[in-house]
PDB file of N, CA and C in Angstrom:
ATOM      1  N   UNK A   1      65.011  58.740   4.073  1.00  0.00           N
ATOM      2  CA  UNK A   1      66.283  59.357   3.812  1.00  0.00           C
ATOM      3  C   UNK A   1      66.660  60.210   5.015  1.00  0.00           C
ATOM      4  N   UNK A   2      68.008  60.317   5.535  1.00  0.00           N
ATOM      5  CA  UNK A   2      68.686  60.879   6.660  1.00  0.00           C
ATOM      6  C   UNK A   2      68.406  62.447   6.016  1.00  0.00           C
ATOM      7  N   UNK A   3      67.726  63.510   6.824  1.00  0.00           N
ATOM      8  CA  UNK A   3      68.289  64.596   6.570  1.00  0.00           C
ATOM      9  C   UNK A   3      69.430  65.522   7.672  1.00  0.00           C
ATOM     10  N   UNK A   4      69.379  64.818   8.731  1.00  0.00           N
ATOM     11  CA  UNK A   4      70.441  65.538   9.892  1.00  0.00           C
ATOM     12  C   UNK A   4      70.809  64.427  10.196  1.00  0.00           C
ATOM     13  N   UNK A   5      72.384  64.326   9.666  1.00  0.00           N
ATOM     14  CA  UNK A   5      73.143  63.249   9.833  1.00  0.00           C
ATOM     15  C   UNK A   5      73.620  63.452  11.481  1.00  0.00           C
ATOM     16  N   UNK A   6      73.967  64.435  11.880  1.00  0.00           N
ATOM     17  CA  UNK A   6      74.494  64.920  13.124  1.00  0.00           C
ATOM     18  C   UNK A   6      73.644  63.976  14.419  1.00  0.00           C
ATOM     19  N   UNK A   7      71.948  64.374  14.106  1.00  0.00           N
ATOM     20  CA  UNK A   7      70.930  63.869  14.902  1.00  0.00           C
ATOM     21  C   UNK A   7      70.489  62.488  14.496  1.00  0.00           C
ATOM     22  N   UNK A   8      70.292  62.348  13.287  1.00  0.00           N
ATOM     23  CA  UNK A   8      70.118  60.944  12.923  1.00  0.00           C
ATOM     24  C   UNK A   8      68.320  61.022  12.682  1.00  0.00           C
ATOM     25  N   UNK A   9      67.946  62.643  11.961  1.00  0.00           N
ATOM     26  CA  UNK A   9      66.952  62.215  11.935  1.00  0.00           C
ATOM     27  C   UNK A   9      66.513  62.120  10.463  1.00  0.00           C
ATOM     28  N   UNK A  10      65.374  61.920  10.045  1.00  0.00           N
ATOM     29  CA  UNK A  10      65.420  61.297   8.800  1.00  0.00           C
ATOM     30  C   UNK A  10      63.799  62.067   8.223  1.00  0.00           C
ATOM     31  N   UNK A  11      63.067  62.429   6.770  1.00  0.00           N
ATOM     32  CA  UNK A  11      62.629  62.718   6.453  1.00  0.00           C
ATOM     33  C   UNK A  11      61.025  62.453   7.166  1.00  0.00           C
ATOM     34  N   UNK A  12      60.917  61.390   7.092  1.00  0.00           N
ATOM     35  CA  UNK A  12      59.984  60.442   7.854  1.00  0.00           C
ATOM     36  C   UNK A  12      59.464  60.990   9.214  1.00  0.00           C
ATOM     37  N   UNK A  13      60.560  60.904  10.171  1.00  0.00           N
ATOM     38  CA  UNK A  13      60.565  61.901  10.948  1.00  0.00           C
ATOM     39  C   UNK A  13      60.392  63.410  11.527  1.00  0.00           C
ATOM     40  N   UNK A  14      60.626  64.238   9.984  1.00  0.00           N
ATOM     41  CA  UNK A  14      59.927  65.646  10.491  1.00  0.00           C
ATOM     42  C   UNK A  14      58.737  65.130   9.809  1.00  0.00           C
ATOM     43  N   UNK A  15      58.165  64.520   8.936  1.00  0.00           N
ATOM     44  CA  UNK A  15      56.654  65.043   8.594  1.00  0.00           C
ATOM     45  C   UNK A  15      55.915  64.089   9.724  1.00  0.00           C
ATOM     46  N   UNK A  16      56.248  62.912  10.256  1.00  0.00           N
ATOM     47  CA  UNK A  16      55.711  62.790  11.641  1.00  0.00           C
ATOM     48  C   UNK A  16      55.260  64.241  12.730  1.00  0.00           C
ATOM     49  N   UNK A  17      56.487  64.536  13.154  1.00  0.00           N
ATOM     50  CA  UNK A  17      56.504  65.717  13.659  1.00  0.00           C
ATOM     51  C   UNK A  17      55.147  66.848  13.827  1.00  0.00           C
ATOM     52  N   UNK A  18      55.429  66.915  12.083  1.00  0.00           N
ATOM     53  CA  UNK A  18      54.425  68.111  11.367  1.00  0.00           C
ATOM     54  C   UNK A  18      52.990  67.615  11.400  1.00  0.00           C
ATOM     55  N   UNK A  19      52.848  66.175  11.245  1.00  0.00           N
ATOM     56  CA  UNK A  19      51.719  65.522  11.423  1.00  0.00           C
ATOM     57  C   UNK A  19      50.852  65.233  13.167  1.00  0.00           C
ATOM     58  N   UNK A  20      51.868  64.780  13.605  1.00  0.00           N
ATOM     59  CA  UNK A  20      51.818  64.232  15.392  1.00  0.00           C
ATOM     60  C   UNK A  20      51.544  65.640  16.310  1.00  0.00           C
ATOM     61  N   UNK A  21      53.133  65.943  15.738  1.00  0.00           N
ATOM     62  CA  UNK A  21      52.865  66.955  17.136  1.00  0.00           C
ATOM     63  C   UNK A  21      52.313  68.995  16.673  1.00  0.00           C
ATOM     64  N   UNK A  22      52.170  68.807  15.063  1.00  0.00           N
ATOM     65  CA  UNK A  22      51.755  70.193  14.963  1.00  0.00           C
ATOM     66  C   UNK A  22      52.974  71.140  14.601  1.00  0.00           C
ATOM     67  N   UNK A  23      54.393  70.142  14.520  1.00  0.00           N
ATOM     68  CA  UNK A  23      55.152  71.254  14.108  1.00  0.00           C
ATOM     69  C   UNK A  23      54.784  72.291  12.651  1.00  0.00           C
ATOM     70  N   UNK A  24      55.238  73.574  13.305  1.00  0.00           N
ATOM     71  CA  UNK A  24      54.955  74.407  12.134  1.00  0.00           C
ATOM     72  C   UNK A  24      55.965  75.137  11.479  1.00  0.00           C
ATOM     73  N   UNK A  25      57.195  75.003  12.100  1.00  0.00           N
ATOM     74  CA  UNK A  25      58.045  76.328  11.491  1.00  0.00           C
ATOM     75  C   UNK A  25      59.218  75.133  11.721  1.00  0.00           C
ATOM     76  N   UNK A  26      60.271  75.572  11.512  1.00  0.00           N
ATOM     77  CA  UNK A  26      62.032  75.128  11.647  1.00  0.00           C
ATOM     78  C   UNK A  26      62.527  75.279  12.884  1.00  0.00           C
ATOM     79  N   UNK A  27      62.228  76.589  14.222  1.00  0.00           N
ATOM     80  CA  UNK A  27      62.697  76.598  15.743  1.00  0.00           C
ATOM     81  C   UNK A  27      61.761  75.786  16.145  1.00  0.00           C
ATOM     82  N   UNK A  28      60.533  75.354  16.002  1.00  0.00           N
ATOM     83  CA  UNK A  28      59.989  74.118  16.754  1.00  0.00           C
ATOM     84  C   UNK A  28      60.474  72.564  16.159  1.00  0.00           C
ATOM     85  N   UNK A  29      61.017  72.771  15.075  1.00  0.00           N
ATOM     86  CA  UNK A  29      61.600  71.643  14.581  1.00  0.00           C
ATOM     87  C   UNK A  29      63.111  71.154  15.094  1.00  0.00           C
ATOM     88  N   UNK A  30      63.513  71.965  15.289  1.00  0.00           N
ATOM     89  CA  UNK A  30      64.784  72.314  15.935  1.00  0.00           C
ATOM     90  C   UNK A  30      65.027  72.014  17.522  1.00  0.00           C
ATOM     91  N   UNK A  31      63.516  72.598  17.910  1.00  0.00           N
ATOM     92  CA  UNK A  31      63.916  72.072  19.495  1.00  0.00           C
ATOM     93  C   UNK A  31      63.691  70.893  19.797  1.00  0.00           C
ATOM     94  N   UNK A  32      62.256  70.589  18.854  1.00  0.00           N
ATOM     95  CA  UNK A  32      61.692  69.010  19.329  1.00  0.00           C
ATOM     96  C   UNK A  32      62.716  68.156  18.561  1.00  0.00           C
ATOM     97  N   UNK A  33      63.629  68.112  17.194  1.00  0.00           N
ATOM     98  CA  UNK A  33      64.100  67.071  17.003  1.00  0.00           C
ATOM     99  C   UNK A  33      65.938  66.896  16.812  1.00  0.00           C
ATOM    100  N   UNK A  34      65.893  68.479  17.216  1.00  0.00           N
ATOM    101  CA  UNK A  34      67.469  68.452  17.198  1.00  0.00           C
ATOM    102  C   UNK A  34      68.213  69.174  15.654  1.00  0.00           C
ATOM    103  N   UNK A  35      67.685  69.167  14.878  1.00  0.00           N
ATOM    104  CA  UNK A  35      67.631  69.294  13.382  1.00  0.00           C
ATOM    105  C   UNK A  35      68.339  70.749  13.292  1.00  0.00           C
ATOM    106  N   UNK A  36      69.294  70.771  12.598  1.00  0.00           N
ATOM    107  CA  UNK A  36      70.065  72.042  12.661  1.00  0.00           C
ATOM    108  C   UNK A  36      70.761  72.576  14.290  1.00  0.00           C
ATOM    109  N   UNK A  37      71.175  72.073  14.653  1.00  0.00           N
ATOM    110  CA  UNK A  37      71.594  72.165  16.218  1.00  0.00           C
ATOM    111  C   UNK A  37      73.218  72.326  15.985  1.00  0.00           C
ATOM    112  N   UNK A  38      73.983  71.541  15.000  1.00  0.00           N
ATOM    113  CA  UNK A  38      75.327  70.961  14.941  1.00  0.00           C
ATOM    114  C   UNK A  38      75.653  71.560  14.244  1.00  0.00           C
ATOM    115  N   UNK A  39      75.960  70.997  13.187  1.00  0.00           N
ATOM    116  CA  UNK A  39      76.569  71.329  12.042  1.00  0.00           C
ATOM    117  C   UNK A  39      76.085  72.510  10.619  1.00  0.00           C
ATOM    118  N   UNK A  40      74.897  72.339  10.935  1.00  0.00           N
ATOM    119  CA  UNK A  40      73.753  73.198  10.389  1.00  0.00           C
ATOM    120  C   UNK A  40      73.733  72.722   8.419  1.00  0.00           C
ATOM    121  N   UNK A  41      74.467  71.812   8.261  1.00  0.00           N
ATOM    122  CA  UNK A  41      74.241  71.747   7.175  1.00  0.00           C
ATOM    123  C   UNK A  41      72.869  71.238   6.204  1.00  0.00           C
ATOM    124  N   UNK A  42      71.809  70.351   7.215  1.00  0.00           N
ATOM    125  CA  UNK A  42      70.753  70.086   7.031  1.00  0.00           C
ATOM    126  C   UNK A  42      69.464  71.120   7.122  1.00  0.00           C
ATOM    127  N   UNK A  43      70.565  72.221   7.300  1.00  0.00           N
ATOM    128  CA  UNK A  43      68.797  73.241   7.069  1.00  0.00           C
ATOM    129  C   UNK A  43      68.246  73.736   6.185  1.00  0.00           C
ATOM    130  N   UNK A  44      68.470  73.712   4.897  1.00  0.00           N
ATOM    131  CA  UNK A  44      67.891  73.719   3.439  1.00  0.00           C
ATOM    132  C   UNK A  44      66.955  72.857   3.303  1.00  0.00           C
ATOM    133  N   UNK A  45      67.578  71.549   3.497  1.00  0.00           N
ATOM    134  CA  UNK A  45      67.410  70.481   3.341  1.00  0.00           C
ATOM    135  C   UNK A  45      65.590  70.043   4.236  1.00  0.00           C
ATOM    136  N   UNK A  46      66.187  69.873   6.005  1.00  0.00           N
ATOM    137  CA  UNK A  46      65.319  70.162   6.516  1.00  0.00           C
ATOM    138  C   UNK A  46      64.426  71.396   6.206  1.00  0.00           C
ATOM    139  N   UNK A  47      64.367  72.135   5.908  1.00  0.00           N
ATOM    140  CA  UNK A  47      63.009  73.350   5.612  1.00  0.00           C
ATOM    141  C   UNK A  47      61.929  72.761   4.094  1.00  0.00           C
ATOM    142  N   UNK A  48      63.050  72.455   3.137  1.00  0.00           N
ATOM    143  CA  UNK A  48      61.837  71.648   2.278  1.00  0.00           C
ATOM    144  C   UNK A  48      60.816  70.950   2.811  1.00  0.00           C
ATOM    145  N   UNK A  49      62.016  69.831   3.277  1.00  0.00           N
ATOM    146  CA  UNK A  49      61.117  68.657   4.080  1.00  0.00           C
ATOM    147  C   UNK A  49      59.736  69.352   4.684  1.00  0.00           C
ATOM    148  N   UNK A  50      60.168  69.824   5.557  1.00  0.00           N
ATOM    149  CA  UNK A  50      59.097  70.707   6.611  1.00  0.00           C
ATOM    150  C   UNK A  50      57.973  71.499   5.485  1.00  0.00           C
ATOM    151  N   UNK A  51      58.332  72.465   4.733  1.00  0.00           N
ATOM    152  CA  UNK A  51      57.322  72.823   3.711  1.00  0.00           C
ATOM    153  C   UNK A  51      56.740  72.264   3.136  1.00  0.00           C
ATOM    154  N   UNK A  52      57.192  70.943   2.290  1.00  0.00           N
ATOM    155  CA  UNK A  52      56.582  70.016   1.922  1.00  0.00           C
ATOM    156  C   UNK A  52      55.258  69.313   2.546  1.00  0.00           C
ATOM    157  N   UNK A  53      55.794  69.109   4.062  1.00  0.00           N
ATOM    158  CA  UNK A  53      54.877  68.478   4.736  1.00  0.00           C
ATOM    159  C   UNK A  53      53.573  69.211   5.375  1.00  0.00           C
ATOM    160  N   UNK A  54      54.343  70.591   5.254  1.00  0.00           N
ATOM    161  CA  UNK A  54      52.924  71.352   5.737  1.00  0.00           C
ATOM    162  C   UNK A  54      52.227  71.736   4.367  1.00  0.00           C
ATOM    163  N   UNK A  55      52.654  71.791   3.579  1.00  0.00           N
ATOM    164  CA  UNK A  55      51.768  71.745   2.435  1.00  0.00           C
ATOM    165  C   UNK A  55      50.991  70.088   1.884  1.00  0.00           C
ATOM    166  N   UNK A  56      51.647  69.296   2.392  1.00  0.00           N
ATOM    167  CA  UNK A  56      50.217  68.239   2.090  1.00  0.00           C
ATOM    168  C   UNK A  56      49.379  67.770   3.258  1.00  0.00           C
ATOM    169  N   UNK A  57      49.515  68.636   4.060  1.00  0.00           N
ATOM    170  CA  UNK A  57      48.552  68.542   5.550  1.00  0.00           C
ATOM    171  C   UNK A  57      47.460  69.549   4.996  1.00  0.00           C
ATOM    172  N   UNK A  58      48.257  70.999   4.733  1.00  0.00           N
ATOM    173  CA  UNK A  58      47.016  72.119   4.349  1.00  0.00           C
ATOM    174  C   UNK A  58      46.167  71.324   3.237  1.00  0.00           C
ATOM    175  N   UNK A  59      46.758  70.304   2.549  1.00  0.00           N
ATOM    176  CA  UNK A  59      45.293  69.798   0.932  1.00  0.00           C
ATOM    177  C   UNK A  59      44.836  68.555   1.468  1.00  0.00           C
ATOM    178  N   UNK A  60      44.676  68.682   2.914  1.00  0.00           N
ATOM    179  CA  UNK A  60      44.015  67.226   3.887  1.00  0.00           C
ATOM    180  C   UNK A  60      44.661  66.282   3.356  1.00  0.00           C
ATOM    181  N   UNK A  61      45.724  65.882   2.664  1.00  0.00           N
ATOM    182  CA  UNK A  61      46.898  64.593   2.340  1.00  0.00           C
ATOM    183  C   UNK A  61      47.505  64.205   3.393  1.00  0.00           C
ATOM    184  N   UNK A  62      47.731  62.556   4.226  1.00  0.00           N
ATOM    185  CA  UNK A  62      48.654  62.458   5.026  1.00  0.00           C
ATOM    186  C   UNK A  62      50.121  62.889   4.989  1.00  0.00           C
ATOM    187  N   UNK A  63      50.752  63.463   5.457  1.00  0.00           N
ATOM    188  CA  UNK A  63      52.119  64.065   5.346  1.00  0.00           C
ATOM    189  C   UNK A  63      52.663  62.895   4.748  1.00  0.00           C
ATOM    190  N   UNK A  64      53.294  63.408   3.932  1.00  0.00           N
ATOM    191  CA  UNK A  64      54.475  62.109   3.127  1.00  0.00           C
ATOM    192  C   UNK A  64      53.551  61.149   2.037  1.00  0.00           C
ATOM    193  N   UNK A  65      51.871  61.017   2.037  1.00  0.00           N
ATOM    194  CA  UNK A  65      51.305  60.108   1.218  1.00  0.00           C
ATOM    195  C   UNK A  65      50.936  61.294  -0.165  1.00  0.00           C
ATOM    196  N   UNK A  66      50.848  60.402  -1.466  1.00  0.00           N
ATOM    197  CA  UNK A  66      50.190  61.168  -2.222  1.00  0.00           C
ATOM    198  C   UNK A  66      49.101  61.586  -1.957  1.00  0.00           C
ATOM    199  N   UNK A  67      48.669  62.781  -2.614  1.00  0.00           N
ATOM    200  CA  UNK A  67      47.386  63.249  -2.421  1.00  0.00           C
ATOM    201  C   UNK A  67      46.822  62.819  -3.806  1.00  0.00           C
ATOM    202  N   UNK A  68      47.573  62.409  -4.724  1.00  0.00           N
ATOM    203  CA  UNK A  68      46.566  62.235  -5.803  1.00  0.00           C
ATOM    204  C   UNK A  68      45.439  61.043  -5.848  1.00  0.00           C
ATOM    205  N   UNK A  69      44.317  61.048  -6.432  1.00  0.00           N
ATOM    206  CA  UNK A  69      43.177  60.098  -6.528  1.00  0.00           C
ATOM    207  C   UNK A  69      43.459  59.383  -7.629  1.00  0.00           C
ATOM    208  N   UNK A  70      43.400  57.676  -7.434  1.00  0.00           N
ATOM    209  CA  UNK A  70      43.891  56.700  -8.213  1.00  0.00           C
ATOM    210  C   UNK A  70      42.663  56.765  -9.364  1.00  0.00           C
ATOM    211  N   UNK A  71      43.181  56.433 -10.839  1.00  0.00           N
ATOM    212  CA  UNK A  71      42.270  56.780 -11.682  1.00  0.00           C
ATOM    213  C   UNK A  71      41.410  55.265 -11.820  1.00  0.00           C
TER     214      UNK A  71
END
């Protein structure tokens, strides 16, 4: 899913980010992917994303995969 229509970047893309390069906060998200630069309407939006993803990195989950164990 697109979250910065402006940049064209997409959900997928920040938890890459958060995964690859270590992003940790929203101004490193911002510089490396453009995300809130324009229009700013994707920064709610983008900051979930981003929380999200650093919260299933902190429970050793690949960013974006479930963490749950198949029964």
């Amino acid at each position: 899913m697109y979250i910065c229509l402006c940049k064209g970047v997409t959900c997928g893309a920040i938890r890459s980010a958060v995964n690859e390069q270590g992003i940790a906060n929203l101004r490193d998200l911002s510089r490396n992917l453009g995300v809130a630069t324009q229009c700013g309407k994707c920064v709610h939006s983008a900051r979930q994303v981003l929380n999200e993803a650093l919260g299933a990195c902190a429970t050793g989950g690949c960013c974006g995969a479930s963490t749950e164990a198949a029964a």
